[in-house]
ModelCIF file with pLDDT and N, C-alpha, C, O atoms, coordinates in Angstrom:
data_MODEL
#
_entry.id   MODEL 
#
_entity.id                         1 
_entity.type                       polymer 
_entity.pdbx_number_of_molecules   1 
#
_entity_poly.entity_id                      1 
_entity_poly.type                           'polypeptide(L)' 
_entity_poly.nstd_linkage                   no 
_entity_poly.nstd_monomer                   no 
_entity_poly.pdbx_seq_one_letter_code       
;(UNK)(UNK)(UNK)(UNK)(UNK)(UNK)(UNK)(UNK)(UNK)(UNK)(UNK)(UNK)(UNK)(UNK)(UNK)(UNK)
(UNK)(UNK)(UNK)(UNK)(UNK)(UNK)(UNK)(UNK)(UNK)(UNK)(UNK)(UNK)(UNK)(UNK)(UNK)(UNK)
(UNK)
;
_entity_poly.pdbx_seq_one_letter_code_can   XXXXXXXXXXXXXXXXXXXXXXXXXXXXXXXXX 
_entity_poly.pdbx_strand_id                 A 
#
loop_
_entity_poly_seq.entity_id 
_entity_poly_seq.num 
_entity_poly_seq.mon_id 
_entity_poly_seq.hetero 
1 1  UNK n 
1 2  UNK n 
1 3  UNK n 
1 4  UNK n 
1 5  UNK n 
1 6  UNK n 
1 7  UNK n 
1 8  UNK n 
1 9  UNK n 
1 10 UNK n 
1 11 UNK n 
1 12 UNK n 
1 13 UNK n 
1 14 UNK n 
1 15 UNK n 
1 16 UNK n 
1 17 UNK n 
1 18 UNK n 
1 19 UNK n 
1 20 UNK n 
1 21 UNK n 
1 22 UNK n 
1 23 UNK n 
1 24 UNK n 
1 25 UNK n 
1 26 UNK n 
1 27 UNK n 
1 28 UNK n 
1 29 UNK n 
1 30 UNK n 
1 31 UNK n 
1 32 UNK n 
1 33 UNK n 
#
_struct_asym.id          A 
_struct_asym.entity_id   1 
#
loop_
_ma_qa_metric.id 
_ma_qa_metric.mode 
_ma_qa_metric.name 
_ma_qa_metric.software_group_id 
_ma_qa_metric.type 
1 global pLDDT . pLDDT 
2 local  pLDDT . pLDDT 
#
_ma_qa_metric_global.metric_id      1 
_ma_qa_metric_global.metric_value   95.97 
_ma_qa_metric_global.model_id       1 
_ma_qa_metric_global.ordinal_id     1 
#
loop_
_ma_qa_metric_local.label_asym_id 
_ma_qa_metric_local.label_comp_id 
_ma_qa_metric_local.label_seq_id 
_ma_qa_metric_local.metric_id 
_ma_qa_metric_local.metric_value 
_ma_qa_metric_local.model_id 
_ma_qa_metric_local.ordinal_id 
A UNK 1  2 97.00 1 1  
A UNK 2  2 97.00 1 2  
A UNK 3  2 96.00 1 3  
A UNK 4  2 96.00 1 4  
A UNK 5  2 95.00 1 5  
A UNK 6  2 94.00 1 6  
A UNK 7  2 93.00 1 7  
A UNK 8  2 94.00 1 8  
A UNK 9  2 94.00 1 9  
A UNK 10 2 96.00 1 10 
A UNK 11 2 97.00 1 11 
A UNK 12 2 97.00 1 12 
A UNK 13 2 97.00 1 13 
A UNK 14 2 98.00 1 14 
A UNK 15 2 97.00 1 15 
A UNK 16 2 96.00 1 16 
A UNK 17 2 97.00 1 17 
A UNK 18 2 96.00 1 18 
A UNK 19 2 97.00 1 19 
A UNK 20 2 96.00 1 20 
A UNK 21 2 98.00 1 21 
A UNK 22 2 98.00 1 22 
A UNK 23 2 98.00 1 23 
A UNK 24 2 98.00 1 24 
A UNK 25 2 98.00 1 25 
A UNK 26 2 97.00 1 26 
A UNK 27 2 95.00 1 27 
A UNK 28 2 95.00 1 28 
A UNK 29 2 91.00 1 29 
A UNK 30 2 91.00 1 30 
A UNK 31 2 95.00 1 31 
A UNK 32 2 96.00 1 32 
A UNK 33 2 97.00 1 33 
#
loop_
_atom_site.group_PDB 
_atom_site.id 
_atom_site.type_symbol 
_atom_site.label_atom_id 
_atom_site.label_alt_id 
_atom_site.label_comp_id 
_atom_site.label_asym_id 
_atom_site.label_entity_id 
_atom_site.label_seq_id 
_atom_site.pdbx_PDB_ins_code 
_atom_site.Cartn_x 
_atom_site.Cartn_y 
_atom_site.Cartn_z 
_atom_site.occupancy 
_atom_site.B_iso_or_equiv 
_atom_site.pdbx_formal_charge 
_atom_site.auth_seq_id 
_atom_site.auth_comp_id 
_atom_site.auth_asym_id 
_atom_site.auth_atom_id 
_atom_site.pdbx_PDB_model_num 
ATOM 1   N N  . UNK A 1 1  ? 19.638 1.350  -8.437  1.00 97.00 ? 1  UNK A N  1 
ATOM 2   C CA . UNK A 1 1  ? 19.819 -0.105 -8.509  1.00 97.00 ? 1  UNK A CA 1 
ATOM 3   C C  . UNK A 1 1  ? 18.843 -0.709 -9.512  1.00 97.00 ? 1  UNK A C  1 
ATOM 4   O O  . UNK A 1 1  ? 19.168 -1.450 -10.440 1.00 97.00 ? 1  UNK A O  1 
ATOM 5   N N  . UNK A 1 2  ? 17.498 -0.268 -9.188  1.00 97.00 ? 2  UNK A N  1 
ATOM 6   C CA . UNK A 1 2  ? 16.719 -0.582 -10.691 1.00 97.00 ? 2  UNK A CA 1 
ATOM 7   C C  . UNK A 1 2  ? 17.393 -0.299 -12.167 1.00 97.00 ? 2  UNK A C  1 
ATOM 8   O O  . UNK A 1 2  ? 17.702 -0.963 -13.156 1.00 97.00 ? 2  UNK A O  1 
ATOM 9   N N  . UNK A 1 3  ? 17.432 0.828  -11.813 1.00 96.00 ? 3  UNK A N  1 
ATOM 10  C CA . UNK A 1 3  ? 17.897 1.269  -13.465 1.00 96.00 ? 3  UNK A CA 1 
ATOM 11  C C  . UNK A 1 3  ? 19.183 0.290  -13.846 1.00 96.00 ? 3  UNK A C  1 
ATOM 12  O O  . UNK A 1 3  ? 19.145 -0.141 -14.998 1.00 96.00 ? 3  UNK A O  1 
ATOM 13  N N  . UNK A 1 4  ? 20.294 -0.112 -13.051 1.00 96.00 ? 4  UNK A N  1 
ATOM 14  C CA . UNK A 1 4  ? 21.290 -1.039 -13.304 1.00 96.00 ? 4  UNK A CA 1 
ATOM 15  C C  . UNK A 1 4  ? 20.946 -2.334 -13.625 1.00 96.00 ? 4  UNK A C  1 
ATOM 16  O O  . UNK A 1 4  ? 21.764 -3.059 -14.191 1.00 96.00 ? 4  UNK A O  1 
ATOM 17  N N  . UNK A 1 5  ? 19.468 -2.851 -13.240 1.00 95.00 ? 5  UNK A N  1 
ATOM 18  C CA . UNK A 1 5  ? 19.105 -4.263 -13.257 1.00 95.00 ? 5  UNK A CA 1 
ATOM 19  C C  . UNK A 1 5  ? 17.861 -4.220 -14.655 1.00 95.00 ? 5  UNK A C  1 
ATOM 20  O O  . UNK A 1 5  ? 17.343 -5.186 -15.216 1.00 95.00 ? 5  UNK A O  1 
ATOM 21  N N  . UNK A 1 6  ? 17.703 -3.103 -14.856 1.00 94.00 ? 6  UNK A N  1 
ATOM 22  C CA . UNK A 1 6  ? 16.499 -2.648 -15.781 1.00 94.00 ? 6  UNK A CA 1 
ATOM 23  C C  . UNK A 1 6  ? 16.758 -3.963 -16.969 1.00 94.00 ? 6  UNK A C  1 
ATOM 24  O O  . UNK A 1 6  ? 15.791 -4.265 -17.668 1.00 94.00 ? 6  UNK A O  1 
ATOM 25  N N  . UNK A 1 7  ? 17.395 -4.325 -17.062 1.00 93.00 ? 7  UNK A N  1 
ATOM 26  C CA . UNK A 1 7  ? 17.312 -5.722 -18.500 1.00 93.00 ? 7  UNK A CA 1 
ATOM 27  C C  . UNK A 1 7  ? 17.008 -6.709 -17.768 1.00 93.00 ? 7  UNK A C  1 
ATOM 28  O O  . UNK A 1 7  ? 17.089 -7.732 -18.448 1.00 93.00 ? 7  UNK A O  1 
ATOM 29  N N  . UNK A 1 8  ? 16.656 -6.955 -16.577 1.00 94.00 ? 8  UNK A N  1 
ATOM 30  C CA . UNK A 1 8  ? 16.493 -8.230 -15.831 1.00 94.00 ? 8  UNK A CA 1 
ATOM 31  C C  . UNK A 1 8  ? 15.241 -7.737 -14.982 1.00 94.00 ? 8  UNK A C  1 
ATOM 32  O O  . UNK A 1 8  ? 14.717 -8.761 -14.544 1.00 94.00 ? 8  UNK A O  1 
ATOM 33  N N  . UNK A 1 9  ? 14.742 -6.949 -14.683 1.00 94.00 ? 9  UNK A N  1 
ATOM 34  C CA . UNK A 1 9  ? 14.177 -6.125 -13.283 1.00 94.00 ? 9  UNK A CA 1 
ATOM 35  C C  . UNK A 1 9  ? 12.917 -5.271 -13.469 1.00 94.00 ? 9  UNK A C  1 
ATOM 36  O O  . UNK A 1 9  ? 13.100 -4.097 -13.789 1.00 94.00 ? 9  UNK A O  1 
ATOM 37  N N  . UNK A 1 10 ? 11.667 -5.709 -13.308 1.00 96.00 ? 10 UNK A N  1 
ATOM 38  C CA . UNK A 1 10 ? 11.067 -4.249 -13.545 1.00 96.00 ? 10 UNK A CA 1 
ATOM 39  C C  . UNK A 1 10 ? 10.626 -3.439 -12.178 1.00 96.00 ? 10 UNK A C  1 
ATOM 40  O O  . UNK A 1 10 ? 10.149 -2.307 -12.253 1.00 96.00 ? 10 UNK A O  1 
ATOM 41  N N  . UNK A 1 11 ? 10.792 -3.997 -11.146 1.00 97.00 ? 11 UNK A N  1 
ATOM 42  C CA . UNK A 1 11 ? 10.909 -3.525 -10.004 1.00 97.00 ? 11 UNK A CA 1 
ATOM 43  C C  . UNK A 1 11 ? 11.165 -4.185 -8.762  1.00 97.00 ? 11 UNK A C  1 
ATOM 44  O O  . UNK A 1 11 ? 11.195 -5.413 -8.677  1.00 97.00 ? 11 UNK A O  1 
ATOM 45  N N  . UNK A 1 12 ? 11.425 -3.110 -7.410  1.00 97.00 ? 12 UNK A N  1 
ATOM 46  C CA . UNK A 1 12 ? 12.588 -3.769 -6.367  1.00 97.00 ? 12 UNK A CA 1 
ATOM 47  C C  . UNK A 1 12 ? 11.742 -2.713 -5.389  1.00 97.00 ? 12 UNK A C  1 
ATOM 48  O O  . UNK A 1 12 ? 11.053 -1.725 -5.644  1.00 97.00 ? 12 UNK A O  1 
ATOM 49  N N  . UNK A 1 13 ? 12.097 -3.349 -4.218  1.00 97.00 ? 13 UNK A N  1 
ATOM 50  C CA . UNK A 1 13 ? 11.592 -2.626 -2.786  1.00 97.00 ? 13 UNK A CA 1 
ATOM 51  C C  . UNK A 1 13 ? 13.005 -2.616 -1.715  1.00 97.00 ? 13 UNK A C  1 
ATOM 52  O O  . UNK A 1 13 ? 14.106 -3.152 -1.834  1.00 97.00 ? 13 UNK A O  1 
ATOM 53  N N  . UNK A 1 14 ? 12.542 -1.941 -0.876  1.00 98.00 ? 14 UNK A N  1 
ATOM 54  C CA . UNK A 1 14 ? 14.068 -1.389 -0.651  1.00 98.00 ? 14 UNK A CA 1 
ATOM 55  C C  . UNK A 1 14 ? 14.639 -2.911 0.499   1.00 98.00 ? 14 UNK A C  1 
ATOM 56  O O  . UNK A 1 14 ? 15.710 -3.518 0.499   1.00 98.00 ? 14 UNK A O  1 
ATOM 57  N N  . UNK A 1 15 ? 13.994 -3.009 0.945   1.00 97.00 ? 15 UNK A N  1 
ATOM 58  C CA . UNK A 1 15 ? 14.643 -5.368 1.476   1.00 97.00 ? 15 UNK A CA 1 
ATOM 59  C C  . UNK A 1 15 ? 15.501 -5.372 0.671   1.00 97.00 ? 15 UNK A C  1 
ATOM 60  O O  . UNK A 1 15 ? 16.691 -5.494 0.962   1.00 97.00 ? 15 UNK A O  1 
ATOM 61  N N  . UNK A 1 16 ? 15.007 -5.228 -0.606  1.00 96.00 ? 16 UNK A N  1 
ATOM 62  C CA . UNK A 1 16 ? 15.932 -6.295 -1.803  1.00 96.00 ? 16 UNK A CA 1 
ATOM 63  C C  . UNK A 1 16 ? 17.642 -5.440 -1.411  1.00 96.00 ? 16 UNK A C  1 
ATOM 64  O O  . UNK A 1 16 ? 18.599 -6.215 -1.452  1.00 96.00 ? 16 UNK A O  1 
ATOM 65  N N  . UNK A 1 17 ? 17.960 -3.960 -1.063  1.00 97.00 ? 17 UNK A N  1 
ATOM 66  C CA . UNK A 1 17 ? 19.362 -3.857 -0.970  1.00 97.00 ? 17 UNK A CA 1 
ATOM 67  C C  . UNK A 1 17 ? 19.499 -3.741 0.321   1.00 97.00 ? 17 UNK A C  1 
ATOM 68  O O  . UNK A 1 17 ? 20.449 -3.038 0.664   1.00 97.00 ? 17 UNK A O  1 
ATOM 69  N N  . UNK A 1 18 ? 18.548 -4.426 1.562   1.00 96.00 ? 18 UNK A N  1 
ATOM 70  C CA . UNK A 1 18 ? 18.968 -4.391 2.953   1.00 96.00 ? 18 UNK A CA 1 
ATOM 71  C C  . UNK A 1 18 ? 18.187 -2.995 3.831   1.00 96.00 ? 18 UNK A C  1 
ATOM 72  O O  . UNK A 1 18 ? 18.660 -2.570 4.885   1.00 96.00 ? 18 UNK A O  1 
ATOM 73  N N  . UNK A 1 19 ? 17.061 -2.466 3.246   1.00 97.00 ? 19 UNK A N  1 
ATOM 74  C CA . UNK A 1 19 ? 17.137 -1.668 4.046   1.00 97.00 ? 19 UNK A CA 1 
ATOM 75  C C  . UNK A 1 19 ? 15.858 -1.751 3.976   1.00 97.00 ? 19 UNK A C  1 
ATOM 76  O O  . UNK A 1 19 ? 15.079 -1.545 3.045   1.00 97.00 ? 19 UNK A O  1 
ATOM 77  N N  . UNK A 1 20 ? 15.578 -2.357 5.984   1.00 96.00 ? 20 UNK A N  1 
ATOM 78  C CA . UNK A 1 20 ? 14.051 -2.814 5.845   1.00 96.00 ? 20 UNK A CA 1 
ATOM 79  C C  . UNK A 1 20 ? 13.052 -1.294 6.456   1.00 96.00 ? 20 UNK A C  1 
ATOM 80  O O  . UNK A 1 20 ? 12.747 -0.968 7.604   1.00 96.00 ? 20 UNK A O  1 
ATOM 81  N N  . UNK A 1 21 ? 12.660 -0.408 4.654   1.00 98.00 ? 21 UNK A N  1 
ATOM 82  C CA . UNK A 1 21 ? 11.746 0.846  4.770   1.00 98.00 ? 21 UNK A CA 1 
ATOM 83  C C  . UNK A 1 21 ? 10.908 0.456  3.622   1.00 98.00 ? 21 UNK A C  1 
ATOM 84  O O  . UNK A 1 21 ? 11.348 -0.159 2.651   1.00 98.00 ? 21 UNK A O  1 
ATOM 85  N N  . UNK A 1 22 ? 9.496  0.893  3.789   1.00 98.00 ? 22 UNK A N  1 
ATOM 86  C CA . UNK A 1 22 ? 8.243  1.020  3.389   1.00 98.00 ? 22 UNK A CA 1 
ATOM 87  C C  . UNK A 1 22 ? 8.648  1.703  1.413   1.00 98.00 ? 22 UNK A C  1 
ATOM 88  O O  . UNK A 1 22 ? 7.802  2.360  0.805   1.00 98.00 ? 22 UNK A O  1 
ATOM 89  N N  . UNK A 1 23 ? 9.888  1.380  0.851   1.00 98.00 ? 23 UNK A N  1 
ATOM 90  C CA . UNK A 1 23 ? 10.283 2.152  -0.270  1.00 98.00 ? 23 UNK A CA 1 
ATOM 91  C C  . UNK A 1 23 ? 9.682  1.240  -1.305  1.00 98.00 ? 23 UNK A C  1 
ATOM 92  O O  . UNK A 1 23 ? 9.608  0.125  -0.787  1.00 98.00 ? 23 UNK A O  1 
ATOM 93  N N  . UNK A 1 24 ? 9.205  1.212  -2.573  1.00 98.00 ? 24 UNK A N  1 
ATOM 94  C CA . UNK A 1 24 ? 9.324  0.558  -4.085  1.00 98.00 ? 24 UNK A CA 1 
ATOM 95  C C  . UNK A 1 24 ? 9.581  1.673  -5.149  1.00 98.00 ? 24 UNK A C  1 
ATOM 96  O O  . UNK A 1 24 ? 9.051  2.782  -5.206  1.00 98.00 ? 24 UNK A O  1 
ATOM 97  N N  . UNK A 1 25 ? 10.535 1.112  -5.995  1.00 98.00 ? 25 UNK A N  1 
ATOM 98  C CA . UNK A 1 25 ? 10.648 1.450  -7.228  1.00 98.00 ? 25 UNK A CA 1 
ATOM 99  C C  . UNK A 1 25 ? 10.078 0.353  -8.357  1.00 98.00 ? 25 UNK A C  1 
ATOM 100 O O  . UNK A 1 25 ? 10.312 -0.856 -8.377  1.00 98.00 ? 25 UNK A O  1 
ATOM 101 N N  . UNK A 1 26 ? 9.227  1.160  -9.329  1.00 97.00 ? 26 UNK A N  1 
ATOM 102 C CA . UNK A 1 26 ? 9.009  0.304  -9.975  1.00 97.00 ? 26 UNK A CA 1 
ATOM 103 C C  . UNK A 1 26 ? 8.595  0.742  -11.822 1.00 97.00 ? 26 UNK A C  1 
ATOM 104 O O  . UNK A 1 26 ? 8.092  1.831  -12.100 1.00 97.00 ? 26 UNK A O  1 
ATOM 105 N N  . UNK A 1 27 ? 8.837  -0.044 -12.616 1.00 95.00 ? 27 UNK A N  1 
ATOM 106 C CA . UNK A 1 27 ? 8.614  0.415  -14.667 1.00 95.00 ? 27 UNK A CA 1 
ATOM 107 C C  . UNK A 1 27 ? 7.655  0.829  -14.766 1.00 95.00 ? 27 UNK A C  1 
ATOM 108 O O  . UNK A 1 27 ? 6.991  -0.150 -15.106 1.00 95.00 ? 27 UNK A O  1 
ATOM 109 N N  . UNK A 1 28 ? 6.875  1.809  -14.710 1.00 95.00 ? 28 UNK A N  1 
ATOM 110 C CA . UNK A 1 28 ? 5.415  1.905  -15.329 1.00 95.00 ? 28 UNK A CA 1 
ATOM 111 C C  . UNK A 1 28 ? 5.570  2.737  -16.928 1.00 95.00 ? 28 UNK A C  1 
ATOM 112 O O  . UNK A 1 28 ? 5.932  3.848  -17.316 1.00 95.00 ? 28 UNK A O  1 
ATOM 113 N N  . UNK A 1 29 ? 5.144  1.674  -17.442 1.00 91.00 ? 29 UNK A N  1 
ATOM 114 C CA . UNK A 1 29 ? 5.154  1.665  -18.906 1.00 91.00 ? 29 UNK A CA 1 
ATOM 115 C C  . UNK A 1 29 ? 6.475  2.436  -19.835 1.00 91.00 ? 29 UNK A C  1 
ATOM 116 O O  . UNK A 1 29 ? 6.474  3.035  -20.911 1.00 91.00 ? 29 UNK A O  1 
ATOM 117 N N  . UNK A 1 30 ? 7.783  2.027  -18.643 1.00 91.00 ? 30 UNK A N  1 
ATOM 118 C CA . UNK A 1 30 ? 9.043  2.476  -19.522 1.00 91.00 ? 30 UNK A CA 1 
ATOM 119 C C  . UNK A 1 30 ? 9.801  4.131  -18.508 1.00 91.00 ? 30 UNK A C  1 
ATOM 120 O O  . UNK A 1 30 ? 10.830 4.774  -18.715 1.00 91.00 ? 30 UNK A O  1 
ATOM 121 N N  . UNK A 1 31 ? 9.015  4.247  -17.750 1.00 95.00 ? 31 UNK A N  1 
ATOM 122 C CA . UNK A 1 31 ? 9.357  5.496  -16.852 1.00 95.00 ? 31 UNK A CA 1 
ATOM 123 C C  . UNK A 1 31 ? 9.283  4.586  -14.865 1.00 95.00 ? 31 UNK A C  1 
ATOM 124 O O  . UNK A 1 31 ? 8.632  3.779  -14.200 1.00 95.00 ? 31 UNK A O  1 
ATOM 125 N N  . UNK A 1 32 ? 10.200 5.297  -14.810 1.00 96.00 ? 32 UNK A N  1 
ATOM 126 C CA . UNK A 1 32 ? 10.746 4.498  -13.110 1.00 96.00 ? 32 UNK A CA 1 
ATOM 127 C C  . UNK A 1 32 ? 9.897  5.346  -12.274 1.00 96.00 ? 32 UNK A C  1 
ATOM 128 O O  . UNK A 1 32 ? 9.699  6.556  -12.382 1.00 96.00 ? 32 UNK A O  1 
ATOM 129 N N  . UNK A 1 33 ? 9.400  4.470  -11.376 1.00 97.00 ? 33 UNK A N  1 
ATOM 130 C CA . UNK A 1 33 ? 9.014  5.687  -10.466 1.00 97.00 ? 33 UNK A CA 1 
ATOM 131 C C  . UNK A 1 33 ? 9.159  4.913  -9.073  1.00 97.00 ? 33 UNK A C  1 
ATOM 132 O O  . UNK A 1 33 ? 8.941  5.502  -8.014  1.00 97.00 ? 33 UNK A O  1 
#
């Protein structure tokens, strides 16, 4: 879902698609993690 929002997004926790777990994704310097 990051990578789909990546022109708008540099990172998302997992709330943001409904699923309330301890998850983040996030850009560090051009690599997702």
């Amino acid at each position: 879902t990051l990578r789909f929002h990546s022109h708008e997004c540099v990172g998302m926790a997992a709330n943001m698609i409904g699923v309330a777990k301890r998850i983040i994704v996030f850009d560090d310097a051009g690599t997702h993690r």
